[in-house]
C-alpha atoms as a PDB file:
ATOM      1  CA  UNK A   1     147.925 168.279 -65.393  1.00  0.00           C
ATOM      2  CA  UNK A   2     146.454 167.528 -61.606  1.00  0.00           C
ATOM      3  CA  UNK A   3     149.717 165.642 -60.898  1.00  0.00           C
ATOM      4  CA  UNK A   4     151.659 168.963 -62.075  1.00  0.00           C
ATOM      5  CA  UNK A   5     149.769 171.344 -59.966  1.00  0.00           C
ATOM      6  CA  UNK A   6     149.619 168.820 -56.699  1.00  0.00           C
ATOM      7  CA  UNK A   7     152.942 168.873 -57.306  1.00  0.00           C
ATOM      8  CA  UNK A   8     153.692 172.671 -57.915  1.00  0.00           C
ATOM      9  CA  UNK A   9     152.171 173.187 -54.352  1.00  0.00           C
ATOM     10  CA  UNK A  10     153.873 170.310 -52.889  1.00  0.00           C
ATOM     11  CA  UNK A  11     156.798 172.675 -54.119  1.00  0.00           C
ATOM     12  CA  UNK A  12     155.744 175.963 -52.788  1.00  0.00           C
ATOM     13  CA  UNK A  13     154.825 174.715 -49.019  1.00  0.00           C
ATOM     14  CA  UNK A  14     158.334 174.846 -47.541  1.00  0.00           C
ATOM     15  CA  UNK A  15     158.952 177.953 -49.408  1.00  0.00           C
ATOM     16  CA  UNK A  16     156.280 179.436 -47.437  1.00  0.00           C
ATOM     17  CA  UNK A  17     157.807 177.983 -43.937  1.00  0.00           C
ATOM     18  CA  UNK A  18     161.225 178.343 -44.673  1.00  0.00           C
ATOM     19  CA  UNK A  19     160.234 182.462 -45.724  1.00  0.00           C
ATOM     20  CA  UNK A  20     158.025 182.504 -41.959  1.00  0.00           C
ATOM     21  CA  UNK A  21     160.801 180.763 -40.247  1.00  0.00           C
ATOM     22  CA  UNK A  22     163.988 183.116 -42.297  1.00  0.00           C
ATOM     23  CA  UNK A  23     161.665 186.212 -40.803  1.00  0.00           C
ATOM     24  CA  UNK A  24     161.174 185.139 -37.261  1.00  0.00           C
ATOM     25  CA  UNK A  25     165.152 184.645 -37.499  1.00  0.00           C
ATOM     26  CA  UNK A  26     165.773 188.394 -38.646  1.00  0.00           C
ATOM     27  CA  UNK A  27     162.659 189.805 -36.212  1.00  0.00           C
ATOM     28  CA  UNK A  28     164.835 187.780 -32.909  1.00  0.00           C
ATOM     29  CA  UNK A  29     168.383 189.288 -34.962  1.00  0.00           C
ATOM     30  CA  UNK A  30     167.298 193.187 -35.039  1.00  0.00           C
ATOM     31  CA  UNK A  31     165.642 192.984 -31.315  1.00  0.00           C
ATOM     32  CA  UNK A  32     169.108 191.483 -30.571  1.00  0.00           C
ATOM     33  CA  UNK A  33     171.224 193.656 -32.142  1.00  0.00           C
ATOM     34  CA  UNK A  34     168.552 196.684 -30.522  1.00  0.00           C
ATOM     35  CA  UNK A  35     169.383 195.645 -27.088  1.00  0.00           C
ATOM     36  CA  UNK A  36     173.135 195.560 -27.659  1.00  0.00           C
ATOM     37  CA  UNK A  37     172.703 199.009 -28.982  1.00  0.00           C
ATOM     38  CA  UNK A  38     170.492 200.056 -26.312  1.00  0.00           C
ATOM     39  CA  UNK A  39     173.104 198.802 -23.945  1.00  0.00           C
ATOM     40  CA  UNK A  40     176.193 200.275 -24.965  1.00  0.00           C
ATOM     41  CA  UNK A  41     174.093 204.106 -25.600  1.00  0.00           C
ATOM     42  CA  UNK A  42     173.515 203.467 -21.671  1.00  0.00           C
ATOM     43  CA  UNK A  43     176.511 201.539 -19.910  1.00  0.00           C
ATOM     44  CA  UNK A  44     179.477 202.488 -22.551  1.00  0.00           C
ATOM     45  CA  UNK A  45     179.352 206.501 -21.217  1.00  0.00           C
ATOM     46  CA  UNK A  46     181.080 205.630 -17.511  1.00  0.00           C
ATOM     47  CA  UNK A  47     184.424 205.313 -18.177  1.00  0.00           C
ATOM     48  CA  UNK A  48     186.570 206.025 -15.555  1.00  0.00           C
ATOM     49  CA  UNK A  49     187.625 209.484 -17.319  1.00  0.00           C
ATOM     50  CA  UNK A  50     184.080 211.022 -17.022  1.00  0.00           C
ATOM     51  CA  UNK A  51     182.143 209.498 -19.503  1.00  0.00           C
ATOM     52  CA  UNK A  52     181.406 210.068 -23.187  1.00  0.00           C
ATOM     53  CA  UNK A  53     179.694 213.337 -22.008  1.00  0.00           C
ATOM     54  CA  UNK A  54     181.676 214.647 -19.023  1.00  0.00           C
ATOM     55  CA  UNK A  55     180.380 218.323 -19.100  1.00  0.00           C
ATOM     56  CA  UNK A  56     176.709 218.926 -19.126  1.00  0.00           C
ATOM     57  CA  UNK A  57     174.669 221.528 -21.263  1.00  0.00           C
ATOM     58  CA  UNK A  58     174.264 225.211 -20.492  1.00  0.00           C
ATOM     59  CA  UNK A  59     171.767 226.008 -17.551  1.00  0.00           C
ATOM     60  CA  UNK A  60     170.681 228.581 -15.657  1.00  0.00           C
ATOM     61  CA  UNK A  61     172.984 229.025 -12.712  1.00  0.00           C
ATOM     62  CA  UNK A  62     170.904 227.826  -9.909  1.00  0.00           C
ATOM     63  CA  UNK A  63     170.146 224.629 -10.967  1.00  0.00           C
ATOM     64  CA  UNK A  64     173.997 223.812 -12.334  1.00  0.00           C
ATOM     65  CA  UNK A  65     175.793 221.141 -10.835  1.00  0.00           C
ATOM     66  CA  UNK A  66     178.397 221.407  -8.249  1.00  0.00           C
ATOM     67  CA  UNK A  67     181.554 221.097  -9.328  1.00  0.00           C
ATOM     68  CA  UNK A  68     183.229 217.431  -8.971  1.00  0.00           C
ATOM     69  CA  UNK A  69     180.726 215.680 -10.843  1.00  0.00           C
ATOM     70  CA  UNK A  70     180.477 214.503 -14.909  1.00  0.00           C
ATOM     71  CA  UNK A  71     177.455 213.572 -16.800  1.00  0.00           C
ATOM     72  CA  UNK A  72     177.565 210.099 -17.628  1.00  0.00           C
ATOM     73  CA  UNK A  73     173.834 209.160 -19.367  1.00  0.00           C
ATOM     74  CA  UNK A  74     171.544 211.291 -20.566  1.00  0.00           C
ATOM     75  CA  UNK A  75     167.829 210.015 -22.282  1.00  0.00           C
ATOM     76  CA  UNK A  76     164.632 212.154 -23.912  1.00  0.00           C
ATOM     77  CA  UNK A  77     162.031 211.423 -21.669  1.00  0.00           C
ATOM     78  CA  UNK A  78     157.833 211.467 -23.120  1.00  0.00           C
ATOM     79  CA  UNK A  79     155.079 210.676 -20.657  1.00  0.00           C
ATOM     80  CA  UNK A  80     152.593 212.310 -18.871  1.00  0.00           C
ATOM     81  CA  UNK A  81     152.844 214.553 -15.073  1.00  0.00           C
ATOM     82  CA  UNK A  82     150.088 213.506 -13.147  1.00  0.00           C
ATOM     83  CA  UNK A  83     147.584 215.893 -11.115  1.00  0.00           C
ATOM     84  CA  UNK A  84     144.644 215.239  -8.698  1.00  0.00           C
ATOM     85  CA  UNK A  85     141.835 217.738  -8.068  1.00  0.00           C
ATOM     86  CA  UNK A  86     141.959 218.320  -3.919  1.00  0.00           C
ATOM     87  CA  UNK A  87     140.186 220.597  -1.717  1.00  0.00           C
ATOM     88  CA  UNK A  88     141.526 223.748  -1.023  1.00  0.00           C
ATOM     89  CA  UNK A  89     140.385 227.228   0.234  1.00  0.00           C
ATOM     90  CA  UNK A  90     139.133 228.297  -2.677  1.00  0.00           C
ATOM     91  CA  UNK A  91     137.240 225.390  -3.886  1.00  0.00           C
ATOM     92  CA  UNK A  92     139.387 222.605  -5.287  1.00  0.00           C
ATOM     93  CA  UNK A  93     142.533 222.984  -7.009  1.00  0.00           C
ATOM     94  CA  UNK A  94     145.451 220.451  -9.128  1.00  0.00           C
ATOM     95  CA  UNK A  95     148.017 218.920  -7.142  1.00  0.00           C
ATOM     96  CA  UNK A  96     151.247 217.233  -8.556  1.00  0.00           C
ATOM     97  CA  UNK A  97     151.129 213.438  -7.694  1.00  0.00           C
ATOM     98  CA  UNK A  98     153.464 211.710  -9.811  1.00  0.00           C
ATOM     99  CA  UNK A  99     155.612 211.463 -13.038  1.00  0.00           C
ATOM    100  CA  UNK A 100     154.812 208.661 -15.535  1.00  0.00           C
ATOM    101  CA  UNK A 101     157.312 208.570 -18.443  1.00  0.00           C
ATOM    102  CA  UNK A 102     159.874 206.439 -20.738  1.00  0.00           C
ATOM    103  CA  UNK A 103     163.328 207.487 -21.426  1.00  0.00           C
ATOM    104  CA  UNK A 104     164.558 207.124 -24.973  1.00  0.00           C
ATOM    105  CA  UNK A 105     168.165 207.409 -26.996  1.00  0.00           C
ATOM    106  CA  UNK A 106     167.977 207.360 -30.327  1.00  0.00           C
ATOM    107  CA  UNK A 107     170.999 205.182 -32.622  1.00  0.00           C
ATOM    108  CA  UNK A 108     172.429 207.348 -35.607  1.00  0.00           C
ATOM    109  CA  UNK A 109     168.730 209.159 -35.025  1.00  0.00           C
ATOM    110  CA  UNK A 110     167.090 206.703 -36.219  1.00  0.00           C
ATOM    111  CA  UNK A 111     166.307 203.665 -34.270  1.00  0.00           C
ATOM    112  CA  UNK A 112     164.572 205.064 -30.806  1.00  0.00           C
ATOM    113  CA  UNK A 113     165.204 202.658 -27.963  1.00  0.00           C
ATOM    114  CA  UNK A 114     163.926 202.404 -24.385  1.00  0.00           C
ATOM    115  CA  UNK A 115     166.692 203.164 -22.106  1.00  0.00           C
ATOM    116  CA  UNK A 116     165.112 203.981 -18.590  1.00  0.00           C
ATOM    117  CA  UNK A 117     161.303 204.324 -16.955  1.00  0.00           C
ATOM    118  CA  UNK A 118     160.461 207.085 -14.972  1.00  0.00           C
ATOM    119  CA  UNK A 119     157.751 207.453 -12.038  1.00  0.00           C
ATOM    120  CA  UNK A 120     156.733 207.379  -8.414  1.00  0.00           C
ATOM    121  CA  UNK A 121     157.862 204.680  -5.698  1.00  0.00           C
ATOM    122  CA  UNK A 122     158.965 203.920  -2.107  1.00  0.00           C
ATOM    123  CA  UNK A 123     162.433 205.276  -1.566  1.00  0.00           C
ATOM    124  CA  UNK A 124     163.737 202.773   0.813  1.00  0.00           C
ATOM    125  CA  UNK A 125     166.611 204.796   1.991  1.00  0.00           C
ATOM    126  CA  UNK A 126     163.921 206.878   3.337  1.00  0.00           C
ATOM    127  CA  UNK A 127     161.701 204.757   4.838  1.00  0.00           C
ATOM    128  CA  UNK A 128     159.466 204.306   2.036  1.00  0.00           C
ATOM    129  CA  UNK A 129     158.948 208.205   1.188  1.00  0.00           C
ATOM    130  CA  UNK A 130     157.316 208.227  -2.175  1.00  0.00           C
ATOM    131  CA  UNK A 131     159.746 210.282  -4.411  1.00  0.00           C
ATOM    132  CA  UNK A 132     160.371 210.263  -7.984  1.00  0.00           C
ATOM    133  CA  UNK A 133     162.198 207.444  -9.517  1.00  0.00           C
ATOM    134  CA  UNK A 134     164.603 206.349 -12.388  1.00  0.00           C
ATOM    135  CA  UNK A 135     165.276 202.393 -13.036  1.00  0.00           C
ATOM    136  CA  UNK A 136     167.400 201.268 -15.772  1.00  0.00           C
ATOM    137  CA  UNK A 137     165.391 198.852 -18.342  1.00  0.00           C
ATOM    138  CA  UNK A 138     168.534 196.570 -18.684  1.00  0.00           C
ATOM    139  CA  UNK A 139     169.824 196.051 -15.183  1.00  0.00           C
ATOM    140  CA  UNK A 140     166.726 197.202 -13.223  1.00  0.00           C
ATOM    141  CA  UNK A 141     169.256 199.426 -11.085  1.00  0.00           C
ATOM    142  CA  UNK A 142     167.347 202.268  -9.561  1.00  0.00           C
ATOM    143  CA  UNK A 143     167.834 206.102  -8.206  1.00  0.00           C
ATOM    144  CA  UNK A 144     165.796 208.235  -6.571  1.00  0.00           C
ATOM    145  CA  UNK A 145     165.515 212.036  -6.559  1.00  0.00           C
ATOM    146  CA  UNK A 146     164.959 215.045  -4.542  1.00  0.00           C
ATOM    147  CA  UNK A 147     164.378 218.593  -6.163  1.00  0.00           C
ATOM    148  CA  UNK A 148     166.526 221.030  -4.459  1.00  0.00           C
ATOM    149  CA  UNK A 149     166.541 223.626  -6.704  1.00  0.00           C
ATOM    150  CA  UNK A 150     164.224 224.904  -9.968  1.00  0.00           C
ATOM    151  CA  UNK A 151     164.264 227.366 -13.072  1.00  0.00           C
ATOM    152  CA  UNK A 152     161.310 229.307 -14.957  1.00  0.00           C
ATOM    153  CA  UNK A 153     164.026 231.428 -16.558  1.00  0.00           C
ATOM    154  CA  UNK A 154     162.429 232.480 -19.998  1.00  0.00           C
ATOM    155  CA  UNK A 155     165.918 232.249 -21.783  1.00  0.00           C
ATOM    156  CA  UNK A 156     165.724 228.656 -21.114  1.00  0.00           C
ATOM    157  CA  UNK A 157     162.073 227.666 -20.083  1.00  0.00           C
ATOM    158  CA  UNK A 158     159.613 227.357 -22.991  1.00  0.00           C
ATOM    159  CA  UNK A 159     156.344 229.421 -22.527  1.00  0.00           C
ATOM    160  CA  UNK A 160     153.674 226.978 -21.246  1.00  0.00           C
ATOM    161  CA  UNK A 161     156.476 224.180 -19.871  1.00  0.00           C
ATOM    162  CA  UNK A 162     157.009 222.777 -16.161  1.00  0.00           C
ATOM    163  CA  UNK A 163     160.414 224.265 -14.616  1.00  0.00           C
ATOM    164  CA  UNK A 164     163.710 222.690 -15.385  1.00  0.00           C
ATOM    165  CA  UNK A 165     164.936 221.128 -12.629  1.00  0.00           C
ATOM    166  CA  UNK A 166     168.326 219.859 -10.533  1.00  0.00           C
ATOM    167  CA  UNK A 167     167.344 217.052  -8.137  1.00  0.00           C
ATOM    168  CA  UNK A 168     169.882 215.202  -5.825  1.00  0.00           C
ATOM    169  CA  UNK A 169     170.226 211.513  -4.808  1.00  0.00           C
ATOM    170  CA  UNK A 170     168.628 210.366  -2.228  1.00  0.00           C
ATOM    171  CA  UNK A 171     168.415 206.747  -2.564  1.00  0.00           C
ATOM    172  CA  UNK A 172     169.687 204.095  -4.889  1.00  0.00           C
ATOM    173  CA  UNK A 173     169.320 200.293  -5.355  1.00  0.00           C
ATOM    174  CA  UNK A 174     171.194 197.316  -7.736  1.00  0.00           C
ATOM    175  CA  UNK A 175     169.024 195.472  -9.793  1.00  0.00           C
ATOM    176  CA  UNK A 176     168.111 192.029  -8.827  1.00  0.00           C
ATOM    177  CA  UNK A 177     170.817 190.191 -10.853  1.00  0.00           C
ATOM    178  CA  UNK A 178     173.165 192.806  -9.443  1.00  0.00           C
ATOM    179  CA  UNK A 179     173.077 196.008 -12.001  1.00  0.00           C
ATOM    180  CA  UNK A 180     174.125 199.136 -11.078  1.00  0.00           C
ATOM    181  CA  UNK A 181     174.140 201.656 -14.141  1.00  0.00           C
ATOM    182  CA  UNK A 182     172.311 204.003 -12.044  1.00  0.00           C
ATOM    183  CA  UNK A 183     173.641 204.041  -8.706  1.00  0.00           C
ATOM    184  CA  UNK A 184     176.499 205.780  -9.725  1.00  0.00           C
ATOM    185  CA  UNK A 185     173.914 209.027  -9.763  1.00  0.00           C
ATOM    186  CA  UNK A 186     174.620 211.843  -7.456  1.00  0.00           C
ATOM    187  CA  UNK A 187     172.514 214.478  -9.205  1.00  0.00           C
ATOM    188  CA  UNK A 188     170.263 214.898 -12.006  1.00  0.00           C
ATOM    189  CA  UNK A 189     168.777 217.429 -14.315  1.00  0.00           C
ATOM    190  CA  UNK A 190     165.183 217.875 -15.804  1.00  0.00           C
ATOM    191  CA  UNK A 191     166.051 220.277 -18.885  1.00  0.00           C
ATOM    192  CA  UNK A 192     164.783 221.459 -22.055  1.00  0.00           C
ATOM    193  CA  UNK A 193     160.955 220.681 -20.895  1.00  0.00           C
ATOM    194  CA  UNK A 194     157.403 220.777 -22.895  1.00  0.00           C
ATOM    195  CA  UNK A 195     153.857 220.812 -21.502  1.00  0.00           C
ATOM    196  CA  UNK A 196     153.393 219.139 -18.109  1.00  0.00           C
ATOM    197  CA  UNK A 197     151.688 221.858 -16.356  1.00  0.00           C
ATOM    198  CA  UNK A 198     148.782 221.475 -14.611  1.00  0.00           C
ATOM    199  CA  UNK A 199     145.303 222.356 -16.546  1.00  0.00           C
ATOM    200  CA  UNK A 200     144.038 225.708 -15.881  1.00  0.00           C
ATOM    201  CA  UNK A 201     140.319 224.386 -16.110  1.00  0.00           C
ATOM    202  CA  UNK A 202     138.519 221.080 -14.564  1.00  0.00           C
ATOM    203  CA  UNK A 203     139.229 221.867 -10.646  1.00  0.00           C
ATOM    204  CA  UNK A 204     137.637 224.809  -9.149  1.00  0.00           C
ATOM    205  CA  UNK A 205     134.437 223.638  -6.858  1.00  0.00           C
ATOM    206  CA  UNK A 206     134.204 220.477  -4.722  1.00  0.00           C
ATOM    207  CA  UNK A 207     132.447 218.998  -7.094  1.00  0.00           C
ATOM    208  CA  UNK A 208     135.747 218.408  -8.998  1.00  0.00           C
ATOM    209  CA  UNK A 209     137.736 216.689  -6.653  1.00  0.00           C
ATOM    210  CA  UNK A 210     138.854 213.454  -7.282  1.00  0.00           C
ATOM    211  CA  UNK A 211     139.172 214.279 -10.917  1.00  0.00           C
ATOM    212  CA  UNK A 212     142.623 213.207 -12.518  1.00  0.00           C
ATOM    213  CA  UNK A 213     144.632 214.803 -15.425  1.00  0.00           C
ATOM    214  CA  UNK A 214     147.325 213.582 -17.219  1.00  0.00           C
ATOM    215  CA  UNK A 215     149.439 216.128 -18.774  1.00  0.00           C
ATOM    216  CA  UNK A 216     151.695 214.728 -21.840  1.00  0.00           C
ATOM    217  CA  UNK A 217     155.787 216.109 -21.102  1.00  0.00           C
ATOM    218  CA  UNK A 218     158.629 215.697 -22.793  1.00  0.00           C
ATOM    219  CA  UNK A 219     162.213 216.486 -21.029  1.00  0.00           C
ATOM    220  CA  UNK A 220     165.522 215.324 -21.596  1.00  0.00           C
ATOM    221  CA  UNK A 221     166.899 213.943 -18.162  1.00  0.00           C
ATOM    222  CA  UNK A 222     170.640 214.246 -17.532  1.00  0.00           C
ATOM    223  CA  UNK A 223     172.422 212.219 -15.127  1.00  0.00           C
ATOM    224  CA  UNK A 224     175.416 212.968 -13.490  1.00  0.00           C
ATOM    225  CA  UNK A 225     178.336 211.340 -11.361  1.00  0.00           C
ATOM    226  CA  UNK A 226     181.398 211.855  -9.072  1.00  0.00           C
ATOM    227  CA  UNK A 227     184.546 212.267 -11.278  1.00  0.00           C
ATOM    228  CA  UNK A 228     187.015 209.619 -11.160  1.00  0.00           C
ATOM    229  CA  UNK A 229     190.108 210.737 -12.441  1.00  0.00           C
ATOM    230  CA  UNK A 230     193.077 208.831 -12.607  1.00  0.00           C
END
């Protein structure tokens, strides 16, 4: 009888690590098979032709983009816009400081993967002005943006949401093994926004400043290139 049962878990050991070592194997598999995915929702819409997208989504007219250029990557971004409380005449009021956010595609709407970060840093093409920054979280390519033109319109804007936005290039740089997904951009879009906007209490007296809020945002970011037609 001991013999049996010394025996029946002599049996049942390398069931155990051959089950642990069968799921590590399909755990390393889907993260695989994820960042394939991941890569071809990001790199496989720049074909030569404009892109899987080529025309962008309807906007208000201001902050449209010139014509010449084709969308070629587009992500739903959730994070946070940052304020600071800082003097000002009237006491102390929020000031804008910085983006802090992760772009996202979704496969068959289902499996969300991380396609892009989003947030403040040195623009090298202009000597080190802090602007606000994409970088691709496969080839580490990076562009930054300038805001040149902005919509509140209340047929697009929802009630309560930071403006939409159409920012140009002003900077981009290859990843360090040579990427460059995202220096293809010319201009960009910040559409279909949520939330974001600056509290309306928590900075009013001096007392305040210093204080820090971060707002959660969502937006979808659109990215857009010169056409290269054949």
């Amino acid at each position: 009888m001991a013999g049996n049962l010394v025996r029946h878990v002599e049996d049942e050991e390398p069931m155990r690590v051959s089950h642990s070592g069968s799921q590590r194997f399909r755990t390393s598999a889907v993260s695989m098979i994820a960042v394939a995915i991941a890569w071809a929702l990001s790199s496989g819409a720049s074909a030569e032709t404009g892109g899987l997208y080529d025309a962008g989504p309807r906007v208000p007219a201001n902050i449209d983009v010139p014509a010449g250029y084709v969308l070629f990557f587009k992500a739903r971004a959730t994070g946070t816009q940052n304020y600071v409380c800082l003097p000002a005449a009237s006491g102390a009021s929020w000031k804008f400081i910085a983006p802090q956010a992760t772009l996202f595609d979704t496969f068959k709407g289902q499996i969300p993967l991380q396609l892009t970060t989003h947030f403040l840093s040195a623009n090298p093409t202009e000597n080190g002005l802090p602007r606000p920054t994409w970088q691709h979280s496969f080839d580490s390519s990076r562009v930054w943006g300038r805001a040149i033109a902005s919509s509140t319109d209340v047929n697009f804007v929802e009630p309560g949401a930071i403006p939409w936005l159409l920012l140009e290039a002003v900077g981009v740089t290859a990843g360090p093994g040579g990427g460059l997904f995202l220096t293809q951009t010319a201009f960009l879009q910040r559409l279909n926004t949520s939330g974001g906007v600056a509290p309306a209490t928590g900075c009013s007296q001096s007392t305040d400043v210093g204080a820090l809020a971060l707002v959660p945002y969502t937006a979808d970011y659109f990215f857009y290139r010169a056409r290269h037609d054949k």
